[in-house]
Protein backbone atom coordinates (compact mmCIF):
# COMPACT_ATOMS: atom_id res chain seq x y z
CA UNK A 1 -27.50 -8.26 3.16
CA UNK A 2 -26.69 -5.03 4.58
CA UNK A 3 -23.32 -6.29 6.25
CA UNK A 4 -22.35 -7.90 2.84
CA UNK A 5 -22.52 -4.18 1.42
CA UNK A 6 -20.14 -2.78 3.34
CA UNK A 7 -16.97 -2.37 2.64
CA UNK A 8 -13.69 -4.01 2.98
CA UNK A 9 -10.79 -2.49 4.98
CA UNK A 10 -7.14 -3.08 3.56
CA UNK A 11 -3.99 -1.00 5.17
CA UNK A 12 -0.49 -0.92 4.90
CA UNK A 13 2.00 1.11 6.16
CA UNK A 14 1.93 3.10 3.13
CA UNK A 15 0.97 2.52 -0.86
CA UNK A 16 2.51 -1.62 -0.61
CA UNK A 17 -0.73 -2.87 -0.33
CA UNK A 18 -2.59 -1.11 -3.16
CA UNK A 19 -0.57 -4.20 -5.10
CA UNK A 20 -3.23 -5.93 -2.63
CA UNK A 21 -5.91 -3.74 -3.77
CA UNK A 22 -5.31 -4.61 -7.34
CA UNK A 23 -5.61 -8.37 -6.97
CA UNK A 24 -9.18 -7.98 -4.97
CA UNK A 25 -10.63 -5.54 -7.91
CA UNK A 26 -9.52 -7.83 -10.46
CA UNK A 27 -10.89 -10.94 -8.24
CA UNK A 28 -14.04 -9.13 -6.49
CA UNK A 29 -15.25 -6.32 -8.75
CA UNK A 30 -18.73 -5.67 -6.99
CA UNK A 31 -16.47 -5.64 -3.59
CA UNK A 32 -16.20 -1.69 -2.26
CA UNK A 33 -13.17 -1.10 0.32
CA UNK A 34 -11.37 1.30 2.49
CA UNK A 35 -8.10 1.90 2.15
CA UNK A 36 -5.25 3.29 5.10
CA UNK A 37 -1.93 3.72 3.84
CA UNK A 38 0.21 4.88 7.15
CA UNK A 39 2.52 7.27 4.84
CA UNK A 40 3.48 9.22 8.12
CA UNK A 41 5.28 6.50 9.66
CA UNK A 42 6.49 4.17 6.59
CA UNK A 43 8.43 2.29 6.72
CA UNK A 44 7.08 -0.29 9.31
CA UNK A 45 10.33 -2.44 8.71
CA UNK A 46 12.96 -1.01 10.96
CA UNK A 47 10.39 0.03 13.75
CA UNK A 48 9.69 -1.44 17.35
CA UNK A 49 7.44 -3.96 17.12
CA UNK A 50 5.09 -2.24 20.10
CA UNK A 51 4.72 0.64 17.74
CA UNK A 52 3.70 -1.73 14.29
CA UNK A 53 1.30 -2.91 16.71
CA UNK A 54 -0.20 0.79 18.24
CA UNK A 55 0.04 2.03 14.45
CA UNK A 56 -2.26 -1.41 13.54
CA UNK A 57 -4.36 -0.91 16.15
CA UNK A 58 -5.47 2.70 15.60
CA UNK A 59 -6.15 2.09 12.18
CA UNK A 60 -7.88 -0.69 12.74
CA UNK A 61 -10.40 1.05 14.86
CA UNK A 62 -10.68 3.55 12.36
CA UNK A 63 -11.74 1.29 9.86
CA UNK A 64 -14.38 -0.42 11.60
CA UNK A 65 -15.98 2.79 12.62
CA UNK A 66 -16.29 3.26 9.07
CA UNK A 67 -18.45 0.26 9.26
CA UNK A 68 -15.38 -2.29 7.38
CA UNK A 69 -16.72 -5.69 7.51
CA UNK A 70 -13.64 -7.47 7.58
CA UNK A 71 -9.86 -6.52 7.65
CA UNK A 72 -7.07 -7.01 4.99
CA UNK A 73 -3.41 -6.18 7.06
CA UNK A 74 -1.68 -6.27 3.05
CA UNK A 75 1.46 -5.47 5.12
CA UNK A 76 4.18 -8.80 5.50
CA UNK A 77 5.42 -6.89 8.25
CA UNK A 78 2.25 -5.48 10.11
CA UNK A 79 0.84 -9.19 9.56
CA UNK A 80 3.70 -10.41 11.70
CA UNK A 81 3.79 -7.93 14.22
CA UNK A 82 0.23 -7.12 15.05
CA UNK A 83 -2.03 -9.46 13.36
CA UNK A 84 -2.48 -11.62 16.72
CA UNK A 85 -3.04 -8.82 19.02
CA UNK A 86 -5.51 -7.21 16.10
CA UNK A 87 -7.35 -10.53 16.63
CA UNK A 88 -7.27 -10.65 20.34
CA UNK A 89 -8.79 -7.14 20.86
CA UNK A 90 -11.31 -7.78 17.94
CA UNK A 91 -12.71 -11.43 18.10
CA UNK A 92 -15.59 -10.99 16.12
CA UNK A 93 -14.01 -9.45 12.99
CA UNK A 94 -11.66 -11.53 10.61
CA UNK A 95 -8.55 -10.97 9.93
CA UNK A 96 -6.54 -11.35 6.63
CA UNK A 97 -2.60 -10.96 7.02
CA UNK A 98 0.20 -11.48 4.69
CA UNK A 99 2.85 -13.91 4.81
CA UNK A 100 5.67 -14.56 2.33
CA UNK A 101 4.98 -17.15 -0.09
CA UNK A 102 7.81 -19.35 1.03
CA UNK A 103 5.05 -22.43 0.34
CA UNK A 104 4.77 -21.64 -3.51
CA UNK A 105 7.89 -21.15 -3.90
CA UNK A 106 9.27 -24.17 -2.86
CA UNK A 107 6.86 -26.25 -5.53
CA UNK A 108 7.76 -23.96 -7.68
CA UNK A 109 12.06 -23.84 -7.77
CA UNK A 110 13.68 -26.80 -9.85
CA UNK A 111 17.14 -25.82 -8.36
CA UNK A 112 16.45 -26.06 -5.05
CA UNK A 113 17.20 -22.48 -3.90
CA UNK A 114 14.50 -19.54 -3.27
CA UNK A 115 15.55 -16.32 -2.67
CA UNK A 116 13.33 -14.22 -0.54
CA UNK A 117 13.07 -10.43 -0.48
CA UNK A 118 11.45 -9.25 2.52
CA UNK A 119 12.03 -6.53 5.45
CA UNK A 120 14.73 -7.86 8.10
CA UNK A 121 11.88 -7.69 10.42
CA UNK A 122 10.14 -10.58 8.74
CA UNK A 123 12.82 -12.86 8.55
CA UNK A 124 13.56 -12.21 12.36
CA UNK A 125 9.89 -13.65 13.15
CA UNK A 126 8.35 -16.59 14.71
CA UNK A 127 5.97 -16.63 11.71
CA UNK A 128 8.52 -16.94 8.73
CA UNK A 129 10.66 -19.90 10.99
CA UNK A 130 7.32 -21.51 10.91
CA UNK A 131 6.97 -21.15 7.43
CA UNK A 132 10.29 -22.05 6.69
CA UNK A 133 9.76 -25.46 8.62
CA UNK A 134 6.57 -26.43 7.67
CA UNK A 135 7.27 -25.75 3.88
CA UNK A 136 11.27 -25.35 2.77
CA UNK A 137 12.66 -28.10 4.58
CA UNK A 138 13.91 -29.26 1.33
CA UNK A 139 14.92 -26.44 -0.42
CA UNK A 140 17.68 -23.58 0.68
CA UNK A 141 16.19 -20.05 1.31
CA UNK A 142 18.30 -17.08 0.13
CA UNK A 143 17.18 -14.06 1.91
CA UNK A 144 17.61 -10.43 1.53
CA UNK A 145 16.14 -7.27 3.37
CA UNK A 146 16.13 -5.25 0.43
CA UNK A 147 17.55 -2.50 2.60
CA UNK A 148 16.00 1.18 1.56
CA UNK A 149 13.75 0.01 -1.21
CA UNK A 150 10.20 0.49 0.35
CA UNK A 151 11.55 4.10 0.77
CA UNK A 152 12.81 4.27 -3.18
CA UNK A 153 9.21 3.07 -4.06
CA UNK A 154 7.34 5.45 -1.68
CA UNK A 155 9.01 8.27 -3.19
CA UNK A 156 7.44 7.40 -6.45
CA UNK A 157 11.16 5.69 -8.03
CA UNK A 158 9.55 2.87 -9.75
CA UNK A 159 11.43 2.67 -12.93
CA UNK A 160 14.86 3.95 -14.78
CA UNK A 161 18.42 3.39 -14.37
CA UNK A 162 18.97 4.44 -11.06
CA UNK A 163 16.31 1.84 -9.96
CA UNK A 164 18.05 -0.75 -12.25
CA UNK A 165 21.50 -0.48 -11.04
CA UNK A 166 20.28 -0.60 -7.01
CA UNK A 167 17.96 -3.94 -7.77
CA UNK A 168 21.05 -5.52 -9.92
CA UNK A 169 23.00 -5.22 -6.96
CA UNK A 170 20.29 -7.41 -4.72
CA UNK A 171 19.40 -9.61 -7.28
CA UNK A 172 22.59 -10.34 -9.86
CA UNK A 173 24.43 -12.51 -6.25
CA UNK A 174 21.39 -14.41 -5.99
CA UNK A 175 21.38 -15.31 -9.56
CA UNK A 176 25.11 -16.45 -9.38
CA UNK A 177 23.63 -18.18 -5.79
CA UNK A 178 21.98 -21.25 -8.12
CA UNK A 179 18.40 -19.07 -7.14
CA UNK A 180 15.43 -19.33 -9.87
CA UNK A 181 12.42 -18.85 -7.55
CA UNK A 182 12.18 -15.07 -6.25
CA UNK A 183 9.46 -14.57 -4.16
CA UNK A 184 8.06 -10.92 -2.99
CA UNK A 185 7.69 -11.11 -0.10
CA UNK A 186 6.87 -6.93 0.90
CA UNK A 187 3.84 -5.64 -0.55
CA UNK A 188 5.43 -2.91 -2.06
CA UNK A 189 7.59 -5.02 -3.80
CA UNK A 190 5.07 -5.82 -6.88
CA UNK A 191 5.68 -2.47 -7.87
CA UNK A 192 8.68 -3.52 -9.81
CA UNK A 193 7.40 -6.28 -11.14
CA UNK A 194 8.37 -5.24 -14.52
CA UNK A 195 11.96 -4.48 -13.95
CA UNK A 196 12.27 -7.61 -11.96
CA UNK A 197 11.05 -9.55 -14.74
CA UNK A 198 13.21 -7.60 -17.32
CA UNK A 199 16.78 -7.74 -15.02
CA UNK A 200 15.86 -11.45 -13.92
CA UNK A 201 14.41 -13.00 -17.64
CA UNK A 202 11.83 -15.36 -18.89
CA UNK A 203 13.38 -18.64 -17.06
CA UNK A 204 12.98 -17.17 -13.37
CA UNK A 205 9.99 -17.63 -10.96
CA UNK A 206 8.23 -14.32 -9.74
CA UNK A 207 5.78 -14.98 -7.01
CA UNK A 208 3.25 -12.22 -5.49
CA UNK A 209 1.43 -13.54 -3.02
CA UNK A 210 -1.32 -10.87 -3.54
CA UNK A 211 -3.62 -13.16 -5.84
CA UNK A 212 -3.51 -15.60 -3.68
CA UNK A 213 -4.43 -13.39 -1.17
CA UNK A 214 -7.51 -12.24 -2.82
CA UNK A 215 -8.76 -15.35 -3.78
CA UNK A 216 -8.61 -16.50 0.20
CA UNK A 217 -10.39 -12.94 0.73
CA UNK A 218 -13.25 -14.29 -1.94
CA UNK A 219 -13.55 -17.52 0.05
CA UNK A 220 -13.45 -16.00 3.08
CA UNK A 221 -16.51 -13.89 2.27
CA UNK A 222 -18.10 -16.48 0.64
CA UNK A 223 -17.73 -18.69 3.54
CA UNK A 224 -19.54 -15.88 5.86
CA UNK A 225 -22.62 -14.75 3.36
CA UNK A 226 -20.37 -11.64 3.25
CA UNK A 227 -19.99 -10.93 -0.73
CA UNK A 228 -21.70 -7.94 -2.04
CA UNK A 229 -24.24 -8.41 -4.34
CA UNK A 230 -24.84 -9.14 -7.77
CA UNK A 231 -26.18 -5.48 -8.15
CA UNK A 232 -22.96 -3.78 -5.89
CA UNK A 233 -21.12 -1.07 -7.64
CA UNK A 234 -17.96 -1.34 -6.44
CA UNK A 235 -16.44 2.02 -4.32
CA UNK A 236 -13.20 3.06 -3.04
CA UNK A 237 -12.01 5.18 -0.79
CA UNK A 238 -8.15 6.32 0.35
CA UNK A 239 -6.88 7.50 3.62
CA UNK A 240 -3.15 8.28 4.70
CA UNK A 241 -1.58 9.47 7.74
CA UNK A 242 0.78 11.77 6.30
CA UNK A 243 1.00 13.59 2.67
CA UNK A 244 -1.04 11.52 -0.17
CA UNK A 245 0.39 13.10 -3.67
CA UNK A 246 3.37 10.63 -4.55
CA UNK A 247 0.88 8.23 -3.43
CA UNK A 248 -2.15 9.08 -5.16
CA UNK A 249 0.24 9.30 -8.45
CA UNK A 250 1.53 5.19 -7.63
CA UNK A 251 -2.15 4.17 -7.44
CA UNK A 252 -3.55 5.40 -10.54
CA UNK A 253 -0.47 4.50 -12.19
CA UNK A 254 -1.26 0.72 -10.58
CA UNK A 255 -5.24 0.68 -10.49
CA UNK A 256 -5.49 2.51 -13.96
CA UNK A 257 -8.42 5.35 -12.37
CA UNK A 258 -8.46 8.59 -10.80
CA UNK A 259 -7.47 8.13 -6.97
CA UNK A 260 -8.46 10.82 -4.65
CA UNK A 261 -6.75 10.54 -1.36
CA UNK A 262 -7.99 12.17 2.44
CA UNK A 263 -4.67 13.26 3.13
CA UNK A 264 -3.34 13.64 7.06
CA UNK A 265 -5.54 11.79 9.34
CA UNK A 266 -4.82 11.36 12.70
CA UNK A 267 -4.75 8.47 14.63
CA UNK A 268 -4.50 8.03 17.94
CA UNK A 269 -1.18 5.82 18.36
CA UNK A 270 -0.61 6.55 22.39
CA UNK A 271 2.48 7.20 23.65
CA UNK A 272 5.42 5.97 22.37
């Protein structure tokens, strides 16, 4: 019972996966974690894939030494760049990654077209061809990077006109595409969820794959004899590499409580 008390790990490469973080509280409330949120090197998107992985690594290991029994990566594009070589060097521990919901959304589209907002990095990966084989074979995939907008919502722009105008421009050509399945597929994307769902209207498909997520996480642990206890009060704990205040603001503006946040620390990420 005493490994089913620790906590969980979750990181991201900044506050993205606290959408992640939501969906386990609201799914495992007796469930303490650790959260990382890499803030000094965000965004993960446009970086070398040998550095994603360093960056995963190093946090990784800090983590565990803080006795996580198992590992969210809530990151689409830290799942697709480091997840197997997090798995390699750790065997023992398990692994949750992300993956765009390219599966739900094709059930879910009645015109036959899905747009997809991710990081150019994820469409460019073996992962999301895989996905796009296995489950969209029938349906047409409109993609787009959503260039700059992990940076928008990391600087605390979550809201208001400017926001507005900059998402009508991604979303209005899908629209006029035939699209009416959107899914999110960037962590940070859920963020938004209520200007997406006030630009895009009652008739369109939304999918977060962070509920999903959480409710693999719950089997998961169930599966290994890892949930806490009946008796657990949950605890949570936040960690980022660089300055914390913008994000400390997003995540009690998300998770609704006070969020203090161990600003700065180092990891060990090699050389370059």
């Amino acid at each position: 019972m005493a490994t089913a008390n620790k906590p969980i790990g979750i990181f991201d490469s900044g506050m993205g996966g606290l959408t992640v973080a939501r969906a386990i509280i609201d799914q495992l409330p007796k469930e303490s974690f650790l959260y990382f949120g890499d803030t000094a090197h965000v965004p993960y998107g446009p970086q070398p894939g040998i550095a994603i992985r360093q960056y995963s690594e190093s946090i990784t290991r800090f983590l565990l030494e803080k006795g996580c029994k198992i590992i969210v990566v809530a990151c689409n594009t830290a799942t697709t760049a480091a997840i197997h070589h997090l798995r390699a060097t750790w065997p023992d521990i398990h692994f949750i990654g992300m993956e765009p919901a390219v599966k739900p959304g094709a059930k879910a589209t009645q015109s036959g077209k899905v747009a997809v907002l991710a990081t150019a990095r994820t469409f460019q990966t073996q992962r999301y061809s895989s996905l796009m084989q296995r489950f969209a074979s029938n349906v047409e995939l409109l993609e787009n990077p959503c260039v700059g907008l992990v940076q928008r919502i990391e600087s605390g722009q979550i809201e208001g006109p400017e926001l507005e105008a900059f998402l009508k421009a991604i979303l209005f050509p899908l629209l006029e595409q035939g699209a009416d399945t959107f899914v999110l597929g960037c962590t940070h994307y859920p963020f938004l969820l209520p200007t997406f769902e006030k630009l895009l209207g009652p008739d369109i498909h939304i999918i977060d794959p962070a509920p999903a997520l959480a409710r693999h996480l719950k089997h998961v642990l169930d599966e290994r004899d890892l949930l806490a206890p009946d008796d657990a009060k949950a605890k949570y704990q936040f960690f980022t590499s660089g300055p914390g205040k913008t994000f400390a603001q997003l995540a009690e503006h998300l998770l609704g409580f006070p969020v203090a946040v161990n600003e700065h620390v180092g990891l060990d990420v090699g050389s370059l």
